[in-house]
Protein backbone atom coordinates (compact mmCIF):
# COMPACT_ATOMS: atom_id res chain seq x y z
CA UNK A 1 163.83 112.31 141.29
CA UNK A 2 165.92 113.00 138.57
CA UNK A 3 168.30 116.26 138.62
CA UNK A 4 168.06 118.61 135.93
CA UNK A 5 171.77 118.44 134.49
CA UNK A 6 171.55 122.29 133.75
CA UNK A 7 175.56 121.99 133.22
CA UNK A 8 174.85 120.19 129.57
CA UNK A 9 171.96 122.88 129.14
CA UNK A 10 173.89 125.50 129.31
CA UNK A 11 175.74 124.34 125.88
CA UNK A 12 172.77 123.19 123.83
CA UNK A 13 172.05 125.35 120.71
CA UNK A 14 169.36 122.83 118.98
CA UNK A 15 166.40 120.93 120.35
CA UNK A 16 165.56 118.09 118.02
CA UNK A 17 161.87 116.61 119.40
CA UNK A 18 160.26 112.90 118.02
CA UNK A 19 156.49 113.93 117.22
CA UNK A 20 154.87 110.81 118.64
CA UNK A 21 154.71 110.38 122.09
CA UNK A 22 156.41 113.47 123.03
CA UNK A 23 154.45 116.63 121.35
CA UNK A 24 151.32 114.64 121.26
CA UNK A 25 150.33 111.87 123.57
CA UNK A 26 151.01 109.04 121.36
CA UNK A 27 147.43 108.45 120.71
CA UNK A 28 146.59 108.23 116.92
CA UNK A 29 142.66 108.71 116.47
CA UNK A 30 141.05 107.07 112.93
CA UNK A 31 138.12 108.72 111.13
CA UNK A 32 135.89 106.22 109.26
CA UNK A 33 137.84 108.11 106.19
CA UNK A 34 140.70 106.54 107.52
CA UNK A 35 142.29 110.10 108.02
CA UNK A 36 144.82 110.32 111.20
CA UNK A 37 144.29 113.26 113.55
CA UNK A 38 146.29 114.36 116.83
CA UNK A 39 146.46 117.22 119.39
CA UNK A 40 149.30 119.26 120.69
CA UNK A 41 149.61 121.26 123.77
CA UNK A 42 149.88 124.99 123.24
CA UNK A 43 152.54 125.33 126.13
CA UNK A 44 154.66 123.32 123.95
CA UNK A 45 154.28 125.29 121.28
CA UNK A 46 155.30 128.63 123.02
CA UNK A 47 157.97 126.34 124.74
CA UNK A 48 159.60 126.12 121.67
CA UNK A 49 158.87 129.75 120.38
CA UNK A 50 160.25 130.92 123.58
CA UNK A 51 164.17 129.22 122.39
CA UNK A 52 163.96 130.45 119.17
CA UNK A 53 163.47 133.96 120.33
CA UNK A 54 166.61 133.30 122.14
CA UNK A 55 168.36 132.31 119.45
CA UNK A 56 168.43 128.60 119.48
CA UNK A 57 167.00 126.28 117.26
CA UNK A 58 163.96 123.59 117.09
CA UNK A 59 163.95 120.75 114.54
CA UNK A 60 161.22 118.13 114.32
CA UNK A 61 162.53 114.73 113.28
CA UNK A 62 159.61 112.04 113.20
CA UNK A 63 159.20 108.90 111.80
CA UNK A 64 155.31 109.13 110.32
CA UNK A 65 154.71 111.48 107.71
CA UNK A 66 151.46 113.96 109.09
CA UNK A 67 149.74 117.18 107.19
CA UNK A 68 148.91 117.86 110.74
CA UNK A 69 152.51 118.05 111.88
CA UNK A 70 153.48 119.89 108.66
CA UNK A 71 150.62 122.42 109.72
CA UNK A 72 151.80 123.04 113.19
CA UNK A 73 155.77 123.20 113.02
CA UNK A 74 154.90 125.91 110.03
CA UNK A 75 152.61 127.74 112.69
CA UNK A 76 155.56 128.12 115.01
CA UNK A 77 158.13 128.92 112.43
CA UNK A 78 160.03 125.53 112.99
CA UNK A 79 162.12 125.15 109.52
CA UNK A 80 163.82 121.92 110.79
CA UNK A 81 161.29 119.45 109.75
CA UNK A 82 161.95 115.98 108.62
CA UNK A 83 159.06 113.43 108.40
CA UNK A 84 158.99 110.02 107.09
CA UNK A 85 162.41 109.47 109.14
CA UNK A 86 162.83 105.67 109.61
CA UNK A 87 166.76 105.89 110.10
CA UNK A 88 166.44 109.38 112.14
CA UNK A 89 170.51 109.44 112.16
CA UNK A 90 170.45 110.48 108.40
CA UNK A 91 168.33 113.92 109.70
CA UNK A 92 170.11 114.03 112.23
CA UNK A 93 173.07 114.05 110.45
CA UNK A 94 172.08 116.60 108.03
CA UNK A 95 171.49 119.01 110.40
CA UNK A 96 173.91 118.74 112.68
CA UNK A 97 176.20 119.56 109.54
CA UNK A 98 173.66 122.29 108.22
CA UNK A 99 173.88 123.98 111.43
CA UNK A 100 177.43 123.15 112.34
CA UNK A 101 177.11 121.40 115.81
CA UNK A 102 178.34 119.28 117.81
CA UNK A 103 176.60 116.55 119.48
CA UNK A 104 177.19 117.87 122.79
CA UNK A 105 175.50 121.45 121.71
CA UNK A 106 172.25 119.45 120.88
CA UNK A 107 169.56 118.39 122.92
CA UNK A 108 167.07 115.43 121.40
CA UNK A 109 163.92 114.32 123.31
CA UNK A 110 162.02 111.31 122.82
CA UNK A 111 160.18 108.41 123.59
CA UNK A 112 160.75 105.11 122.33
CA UNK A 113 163.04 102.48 120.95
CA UNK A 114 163.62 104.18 117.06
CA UNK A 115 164.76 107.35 119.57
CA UNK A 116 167.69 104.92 120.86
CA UNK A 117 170.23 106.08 119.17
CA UNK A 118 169.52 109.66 118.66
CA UNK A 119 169.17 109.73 122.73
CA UNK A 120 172.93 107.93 123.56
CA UNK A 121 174.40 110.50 121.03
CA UNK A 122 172.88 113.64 122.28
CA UNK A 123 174.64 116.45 124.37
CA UNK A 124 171.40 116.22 126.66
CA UNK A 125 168.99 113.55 126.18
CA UNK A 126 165.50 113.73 127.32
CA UNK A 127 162.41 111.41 127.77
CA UNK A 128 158.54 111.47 129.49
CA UNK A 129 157.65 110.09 132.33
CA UNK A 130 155.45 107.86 130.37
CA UNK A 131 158.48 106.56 128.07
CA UNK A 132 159.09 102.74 128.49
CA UNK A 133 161.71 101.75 131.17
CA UNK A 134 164.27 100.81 129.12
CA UNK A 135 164.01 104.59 127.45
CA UNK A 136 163.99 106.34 130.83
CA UNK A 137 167.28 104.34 131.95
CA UNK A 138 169.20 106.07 129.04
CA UNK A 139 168.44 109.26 129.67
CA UNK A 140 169.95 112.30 131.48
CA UNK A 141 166.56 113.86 132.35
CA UNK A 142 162.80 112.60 132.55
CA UNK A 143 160.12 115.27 132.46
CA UNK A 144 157.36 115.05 135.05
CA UNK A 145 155.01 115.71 132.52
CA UNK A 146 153.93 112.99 130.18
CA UNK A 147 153.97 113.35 126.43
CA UNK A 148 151.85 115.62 124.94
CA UNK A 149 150.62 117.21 127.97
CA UNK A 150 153.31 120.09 128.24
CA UNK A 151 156.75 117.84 128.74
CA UNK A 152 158.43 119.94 125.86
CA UNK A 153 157.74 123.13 127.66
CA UNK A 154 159.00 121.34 130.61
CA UNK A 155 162.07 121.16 128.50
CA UNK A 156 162.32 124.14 126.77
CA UNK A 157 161.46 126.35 130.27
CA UNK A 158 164.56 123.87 132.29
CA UNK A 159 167.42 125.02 129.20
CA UNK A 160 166.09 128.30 129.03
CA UNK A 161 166.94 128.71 133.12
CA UNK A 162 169.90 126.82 132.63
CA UNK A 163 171.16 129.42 129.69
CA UNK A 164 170.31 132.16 132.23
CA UNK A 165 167.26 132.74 129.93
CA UNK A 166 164.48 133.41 133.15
């Protein structure tokens, strides 16, 4: 078991999440339309309500492009959004400037090997349980929760403690 490195929590003013994988289980079902649909965990969602109302931020940074994921970060008031990411640095870039951080104030959870580089640069880097080995060996924290079934508010619930939040 993994300790929670609430020491790097306590700085982070950002959580950046991947979509895939992490705020939905990864699974992609087809209609015979061909239209893409997934499913996200409401504790997640009030996860990441719960650090804006204390005054940190939430960005999205995902590599597929989804009306579904347009539909839900706009639900919970996350302004951060950047889909159709292949190179994730360039988002990550852009708001790191926008919001005038450092790496070490920003926290970036994902799952897989486009997440790489995004995870080794973070302040605190996070993966699911369910994230490939080589993922989870690069990582300062692994939630017990796989992806999509409440690992973000996993997250969000471990900084907020950390930041003296609960």
């Amino acid at each position: 078991m993994m300790l929670f490195p609430g020491k790097k929590a306590r700085k982070i003013q950002l959580l950046i999440l991947d979509v895939d994988g992490i705020l939905t289980s990864g699974r992609l079902f087809y209609a015979a339309n061909g239209e893409v649909s997934v499913g996200f965990h409401v504790h997640d969602g009030l996860g990441m309500k719960q650090l804006q109302q204390n005054g940190m931020e939430v960005a999205i940074i995902t590599a597929r492009q989804s009306d579904a994921v347009a539909k839900r970060m706009q639900d919970l008031g996350i302004q951060h959004v950047f889909q159709g990411q292949h190179d994730k640095e360039i988002a990550f870039n852009k708001i790191k400037q926008q919001l005038q951080l450092e790496d070490s104030q920003i926290a970036y959870m994902g799952d897989d090997l486009p997440d790489l580089p995004l995870l080794k640069r973070a302040g605190l880097s996070v993966t699911v349980k369910n994230a490939p080995k080589m993922i989870r060996r690069e990582v300062d924290w692994i939630t017990r929760a796989p992806g999509g079934e409440g690992a973000v508010r996993e997250l969000c619930d471990r900084i907020l403690q950390a930041k003296g939040g609960f």
